[in-house]
Protein backbone atom coordinates (compact mmCIF):
# COMPACT_ATOMS: atom_id res chain seq x y z
CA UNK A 1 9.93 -21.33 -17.13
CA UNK A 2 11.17 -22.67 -13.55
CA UNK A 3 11.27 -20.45 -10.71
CA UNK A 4 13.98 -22.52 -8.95
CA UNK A 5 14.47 -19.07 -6.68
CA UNK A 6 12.75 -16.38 -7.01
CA UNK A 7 11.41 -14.11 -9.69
CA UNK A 8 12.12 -10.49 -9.63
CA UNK A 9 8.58 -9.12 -12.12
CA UNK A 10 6.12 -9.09 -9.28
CA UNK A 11 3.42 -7.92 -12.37
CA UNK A 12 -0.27 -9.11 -12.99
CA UNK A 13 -0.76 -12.48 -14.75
CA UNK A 14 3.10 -12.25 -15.94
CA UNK A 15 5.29 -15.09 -17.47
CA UNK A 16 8.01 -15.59 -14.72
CA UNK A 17 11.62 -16.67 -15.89
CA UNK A 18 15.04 -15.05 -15.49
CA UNK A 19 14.88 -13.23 -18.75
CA UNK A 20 12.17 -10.79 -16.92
CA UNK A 21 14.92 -10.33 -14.25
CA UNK A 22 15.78 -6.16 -14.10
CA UNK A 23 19.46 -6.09 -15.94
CA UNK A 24 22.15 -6.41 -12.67
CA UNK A 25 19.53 -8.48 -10.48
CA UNK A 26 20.05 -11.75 -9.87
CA UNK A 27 17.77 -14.67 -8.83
CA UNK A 28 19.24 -15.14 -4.98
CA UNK A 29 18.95 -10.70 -4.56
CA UNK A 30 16.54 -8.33 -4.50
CA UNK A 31 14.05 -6.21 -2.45
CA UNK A 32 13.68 -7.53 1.64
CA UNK A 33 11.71 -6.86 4.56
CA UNK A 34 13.51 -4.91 7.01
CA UNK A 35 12.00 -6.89 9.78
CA UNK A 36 8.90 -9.91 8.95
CA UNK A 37 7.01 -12.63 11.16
CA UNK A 38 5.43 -15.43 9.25
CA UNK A 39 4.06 -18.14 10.82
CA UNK A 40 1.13 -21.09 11.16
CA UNK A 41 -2.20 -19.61 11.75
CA UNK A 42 -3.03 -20.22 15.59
CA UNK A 43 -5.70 -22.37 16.34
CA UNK A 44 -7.44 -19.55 18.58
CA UNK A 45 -7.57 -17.49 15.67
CA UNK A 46 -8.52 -19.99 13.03
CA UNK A 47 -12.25 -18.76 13.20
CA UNK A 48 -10.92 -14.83 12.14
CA UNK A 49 -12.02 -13.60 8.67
CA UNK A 50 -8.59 -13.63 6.24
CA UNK A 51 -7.20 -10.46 6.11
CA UNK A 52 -4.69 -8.87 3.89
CA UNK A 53 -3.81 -5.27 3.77
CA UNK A 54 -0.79 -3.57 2.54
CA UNK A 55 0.08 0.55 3.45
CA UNK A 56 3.38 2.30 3.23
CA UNK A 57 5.91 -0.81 2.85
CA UNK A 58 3.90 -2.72 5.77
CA UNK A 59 1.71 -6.14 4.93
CA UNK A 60 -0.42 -7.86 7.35
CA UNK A 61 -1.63 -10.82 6.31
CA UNK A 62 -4.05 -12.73 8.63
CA UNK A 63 -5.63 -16.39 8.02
CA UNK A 64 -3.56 -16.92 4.21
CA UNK A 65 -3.91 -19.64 2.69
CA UNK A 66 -0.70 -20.77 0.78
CA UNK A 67 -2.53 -19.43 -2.80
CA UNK A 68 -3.16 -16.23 -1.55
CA UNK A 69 -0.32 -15.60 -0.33
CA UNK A 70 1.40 -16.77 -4.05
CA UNK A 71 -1.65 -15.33 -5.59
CA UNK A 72 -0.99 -11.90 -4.05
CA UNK A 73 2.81 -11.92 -4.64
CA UNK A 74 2.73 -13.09 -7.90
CA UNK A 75 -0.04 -11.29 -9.81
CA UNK A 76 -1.68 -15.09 -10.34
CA UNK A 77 -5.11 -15.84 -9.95
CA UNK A 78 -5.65 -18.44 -6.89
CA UNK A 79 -7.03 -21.46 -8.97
CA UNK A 80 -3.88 -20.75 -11.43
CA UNK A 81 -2.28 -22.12 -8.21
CA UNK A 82 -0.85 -25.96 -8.07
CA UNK A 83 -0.25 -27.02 -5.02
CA UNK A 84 0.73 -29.83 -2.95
CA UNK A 85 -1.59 -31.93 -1.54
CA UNK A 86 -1.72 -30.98 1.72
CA UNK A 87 -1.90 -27.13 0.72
CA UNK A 88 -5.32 -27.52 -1.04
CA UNK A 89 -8.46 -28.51 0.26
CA UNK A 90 -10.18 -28.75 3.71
CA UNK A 91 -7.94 -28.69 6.26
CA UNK A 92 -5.15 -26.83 4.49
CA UNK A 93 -2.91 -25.04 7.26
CA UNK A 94 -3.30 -20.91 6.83
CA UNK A 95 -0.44 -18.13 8.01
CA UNK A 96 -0.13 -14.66 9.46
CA UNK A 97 2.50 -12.56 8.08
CA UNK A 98 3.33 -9.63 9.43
CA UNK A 99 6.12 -7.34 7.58
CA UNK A 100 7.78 -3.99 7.19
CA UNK A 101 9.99 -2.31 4.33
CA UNK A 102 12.89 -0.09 5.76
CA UNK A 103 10.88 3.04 4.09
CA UNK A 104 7.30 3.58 2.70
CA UNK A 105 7.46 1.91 -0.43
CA UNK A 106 4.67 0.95 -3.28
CA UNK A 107 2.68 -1.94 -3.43
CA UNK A 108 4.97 -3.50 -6.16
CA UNK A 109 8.08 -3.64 -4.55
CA UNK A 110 5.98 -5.33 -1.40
CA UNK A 111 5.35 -7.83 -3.63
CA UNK A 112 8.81 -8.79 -4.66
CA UNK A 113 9.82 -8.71 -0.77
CA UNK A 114 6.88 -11.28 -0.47
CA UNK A 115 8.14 -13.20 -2.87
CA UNK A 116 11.52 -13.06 -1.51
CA UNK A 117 10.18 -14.12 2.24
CA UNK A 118 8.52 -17.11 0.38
CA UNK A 119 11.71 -18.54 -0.96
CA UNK A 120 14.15 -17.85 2.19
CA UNK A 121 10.31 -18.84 4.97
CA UNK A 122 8.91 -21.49 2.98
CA UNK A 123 11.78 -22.95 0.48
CA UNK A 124 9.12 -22.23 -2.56
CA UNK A 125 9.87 -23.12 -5.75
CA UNK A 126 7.68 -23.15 -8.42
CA UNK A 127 7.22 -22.87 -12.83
CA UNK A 128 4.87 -22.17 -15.06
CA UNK A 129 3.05 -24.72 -17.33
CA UNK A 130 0.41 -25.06 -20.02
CA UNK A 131 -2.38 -27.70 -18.89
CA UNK A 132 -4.69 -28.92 -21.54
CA UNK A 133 -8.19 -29.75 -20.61
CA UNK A 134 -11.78 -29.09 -20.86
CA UNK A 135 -12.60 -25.73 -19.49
CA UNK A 136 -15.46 -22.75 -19.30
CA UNK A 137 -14.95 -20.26 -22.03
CA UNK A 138 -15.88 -16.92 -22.97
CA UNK A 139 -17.21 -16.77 -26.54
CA UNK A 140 -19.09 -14.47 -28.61
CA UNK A 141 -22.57 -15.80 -29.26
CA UNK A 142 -24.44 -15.73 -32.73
CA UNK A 143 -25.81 -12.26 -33.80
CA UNK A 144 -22.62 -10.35 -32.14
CA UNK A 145 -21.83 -8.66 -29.02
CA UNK A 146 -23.82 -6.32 -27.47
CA UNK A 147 -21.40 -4.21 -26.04
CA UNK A 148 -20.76 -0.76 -25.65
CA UNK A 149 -17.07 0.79 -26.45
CA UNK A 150 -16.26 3.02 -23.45
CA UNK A 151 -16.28 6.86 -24.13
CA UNK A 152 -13.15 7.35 -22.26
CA UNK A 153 -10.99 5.61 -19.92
CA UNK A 154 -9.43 7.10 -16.56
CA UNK A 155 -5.87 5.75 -15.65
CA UNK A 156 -5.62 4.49 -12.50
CA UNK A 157 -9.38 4.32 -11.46
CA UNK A 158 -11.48 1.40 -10.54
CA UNK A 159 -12.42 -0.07 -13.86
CA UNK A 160 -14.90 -2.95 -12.54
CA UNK A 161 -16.94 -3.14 -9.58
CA UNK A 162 -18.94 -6.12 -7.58
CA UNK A 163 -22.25 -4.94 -6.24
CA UNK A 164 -23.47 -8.52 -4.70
CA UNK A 165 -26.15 -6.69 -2.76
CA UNK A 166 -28.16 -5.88 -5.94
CA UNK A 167 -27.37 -8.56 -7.96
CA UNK A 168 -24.52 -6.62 -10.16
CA UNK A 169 -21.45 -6.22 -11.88
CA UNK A 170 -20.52 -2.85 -13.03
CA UNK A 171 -17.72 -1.96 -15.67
CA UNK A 172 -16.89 1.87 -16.53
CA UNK A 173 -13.99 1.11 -19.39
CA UNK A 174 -13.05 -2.90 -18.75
CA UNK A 175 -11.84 -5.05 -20.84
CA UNK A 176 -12.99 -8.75 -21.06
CA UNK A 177 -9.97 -10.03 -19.21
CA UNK A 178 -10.66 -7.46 -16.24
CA UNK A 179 -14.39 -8.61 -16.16
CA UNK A 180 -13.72 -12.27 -15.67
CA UNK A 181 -10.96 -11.25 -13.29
CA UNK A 182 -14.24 -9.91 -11.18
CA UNK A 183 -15.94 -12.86 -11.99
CA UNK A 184 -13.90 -15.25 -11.52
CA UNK A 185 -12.96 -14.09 -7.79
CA UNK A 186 -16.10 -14.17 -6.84
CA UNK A 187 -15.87 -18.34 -6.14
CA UNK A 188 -18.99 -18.93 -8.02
CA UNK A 189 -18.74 -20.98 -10.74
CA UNK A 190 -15.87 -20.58 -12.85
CA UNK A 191 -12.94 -20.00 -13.80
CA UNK A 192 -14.14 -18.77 -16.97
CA UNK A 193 -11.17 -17.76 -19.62
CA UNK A 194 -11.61 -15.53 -22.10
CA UNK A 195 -11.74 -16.68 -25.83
CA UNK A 196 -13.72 -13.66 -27.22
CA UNK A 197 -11.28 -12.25 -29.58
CA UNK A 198 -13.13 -8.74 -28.15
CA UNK A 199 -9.56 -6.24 -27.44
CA UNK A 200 -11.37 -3.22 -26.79
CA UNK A 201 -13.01 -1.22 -23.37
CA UNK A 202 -16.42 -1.46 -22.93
CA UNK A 203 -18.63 0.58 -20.49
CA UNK A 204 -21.44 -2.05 -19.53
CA UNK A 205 -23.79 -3.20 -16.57
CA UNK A 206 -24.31 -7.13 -15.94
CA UNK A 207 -27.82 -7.23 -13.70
CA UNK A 208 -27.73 -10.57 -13.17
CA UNK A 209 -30.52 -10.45 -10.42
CA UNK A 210 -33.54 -10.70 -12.43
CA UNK A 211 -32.22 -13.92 -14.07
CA UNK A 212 -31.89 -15.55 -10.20
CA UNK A 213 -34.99 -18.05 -9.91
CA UNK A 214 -36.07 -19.04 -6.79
CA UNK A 215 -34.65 -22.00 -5.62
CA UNK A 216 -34.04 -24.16 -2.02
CA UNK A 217 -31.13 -22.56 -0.09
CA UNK A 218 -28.89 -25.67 -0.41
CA UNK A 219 -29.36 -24.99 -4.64
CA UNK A 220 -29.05 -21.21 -4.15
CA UNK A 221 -25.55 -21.37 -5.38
CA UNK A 222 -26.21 -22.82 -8.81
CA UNK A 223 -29.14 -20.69 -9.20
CA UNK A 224 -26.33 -17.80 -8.91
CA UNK A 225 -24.34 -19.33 -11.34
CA UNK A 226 -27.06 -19.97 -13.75
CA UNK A 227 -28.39 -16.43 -13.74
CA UNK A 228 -24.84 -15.26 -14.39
CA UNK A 229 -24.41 -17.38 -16.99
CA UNK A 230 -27.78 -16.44 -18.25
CA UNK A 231 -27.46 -12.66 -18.00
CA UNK A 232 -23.88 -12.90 -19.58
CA UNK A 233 -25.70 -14.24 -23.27
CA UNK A 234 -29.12 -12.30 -23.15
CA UNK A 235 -27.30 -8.77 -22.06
CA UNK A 236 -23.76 -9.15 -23.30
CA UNK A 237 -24.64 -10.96 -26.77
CA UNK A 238 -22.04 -13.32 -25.30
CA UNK A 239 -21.83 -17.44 -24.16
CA UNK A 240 -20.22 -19.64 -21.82
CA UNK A 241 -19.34 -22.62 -23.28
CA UNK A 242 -16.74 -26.08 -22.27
CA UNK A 243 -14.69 -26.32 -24.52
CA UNK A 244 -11.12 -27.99 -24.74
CA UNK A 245 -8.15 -25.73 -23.95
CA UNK A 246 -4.63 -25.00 -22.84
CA UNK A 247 -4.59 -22.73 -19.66
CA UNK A 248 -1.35 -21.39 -17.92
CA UNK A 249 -0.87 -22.57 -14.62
CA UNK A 250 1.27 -22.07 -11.80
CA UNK A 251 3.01 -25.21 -10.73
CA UNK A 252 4.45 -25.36 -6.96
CA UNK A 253 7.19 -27.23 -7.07
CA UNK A 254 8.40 -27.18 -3.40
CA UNK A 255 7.07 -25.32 -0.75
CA UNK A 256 7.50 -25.76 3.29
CA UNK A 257 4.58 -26.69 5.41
CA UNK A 258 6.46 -24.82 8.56
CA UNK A 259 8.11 -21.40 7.75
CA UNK A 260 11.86 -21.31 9.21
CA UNK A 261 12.13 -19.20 12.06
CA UNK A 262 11.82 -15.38 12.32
């Protein structure tokens, strides 16, 4: 599925190809900016904490690194990203984007206008591909989940939530994929992908904080990932396992170190 332009979904952890294209859109048209600054990351600046915030058809984006920026315009998850050498790693240049829609428009169609900048700024092109390897997986472990079918679900409300200062990760009706979402973003450990067969919402509590042993600071971070792991099989009734896998990634073919001028 090669995005040789652009694609025109914009939707969470979507295939991209020009079958999802609207009927009467095209891959060189679509939604724009009315006016938009992108740019290298200043060197004064470089020690800012990244920003990105989007309100009534304007995005700032300070200190984004090329898989955030992807990440947030194409519903992907950042380590779905693959990119070029030089746009991984330390040392990997960051950007500050700065853009307004003609009118007050939803987050969505900010997307697509992001996703247009990124092909006309950056020259991206990019496809989707299934990688085979050895990965973390989520699988039920023996004797069954332990998980509790939400009594209702809300639309549009906040369906998991990190609590890092007491050790937590709440869900009110989440399903497995939205969990490891949570997880996942967190940077420790991971990714973790979910081969649970579990379809339903589930109303649950991880309190991963009593599993944390104490440990050196420069081991604190597996000790995090340990008692996550932990607390996932003794609370959850499930287990994280390596196991060999296909995963959908999302290949950069192209993209510009330098975005063309504003």
């Amino acid at each position: 599925m090669c995005l040789a332009a652009w694609c025109l979904t914009g939707g969470s952890h979507a295939a991209f190809s020009q079958s999802d294209q609207p009927a009467g859109r095209t891959p060189g048209a679509g939604p724009a900016f009315e006016v938009a600054s992108a740019k290298v990351t200043p060197a004064e600046a470089l020690s800012q904490i990244p920003v990105t915030k989007c309100e009534n058809g304007r995005l700032t984006m300070r200190k984004a690194s090329l898989a955030g920026i992807i990440s947030w315009a194409f519903g992907v998850m950042p380590f779905h990203v693959v990119l070029p050498s030089w746009a991984d790693g330390l040392g990997r240049p960051t950007y500050d984007i700065d853009a307004k829609a003609a009118d007050p428009v939803p987050q969505e169609r900010v997307k697509l206008m992001l996703q247009r900048l990124l092909v006309e700024r950056f020259q991206f092109a990019a496809h989707h591909e299934m990688r085979e390897g050895v990965y973390q997986v989520l699988r039920v472990a023996k004797g069954g989940p332990k998980l509790k079918e939400a009594a209702a679900v809300v639309p549009g409300t906040p369906t998991v939530k990190s609590d890092p200062a007491n050790s937590r990760i709440i869900c009110k009706g989440a399903s497995i994929a939205e969990f490891l979402d949570r997880l996942n973003l967190t940077g420790i450990g991971g990714p973790i992908y979910d081969q649970t067969g579990l379809s339903g919402r589930y109303d649950f509590t991880l309190d991963y904080g009593k599993y944390i042993e104490d440990s050196a600071p420069e081991h604190r971070l597996n000790a995090l990932m340990a008692a996550r792991i932990n607390a996932i099989r003794a609370e959850l009734g499930l287990e994280v396992v390596e196991a060999k896998t296909s995963v959908d990634v999302f290949v950069v073919d192209h993209v510009g170190k330098i975005p063309t001028a504003n």
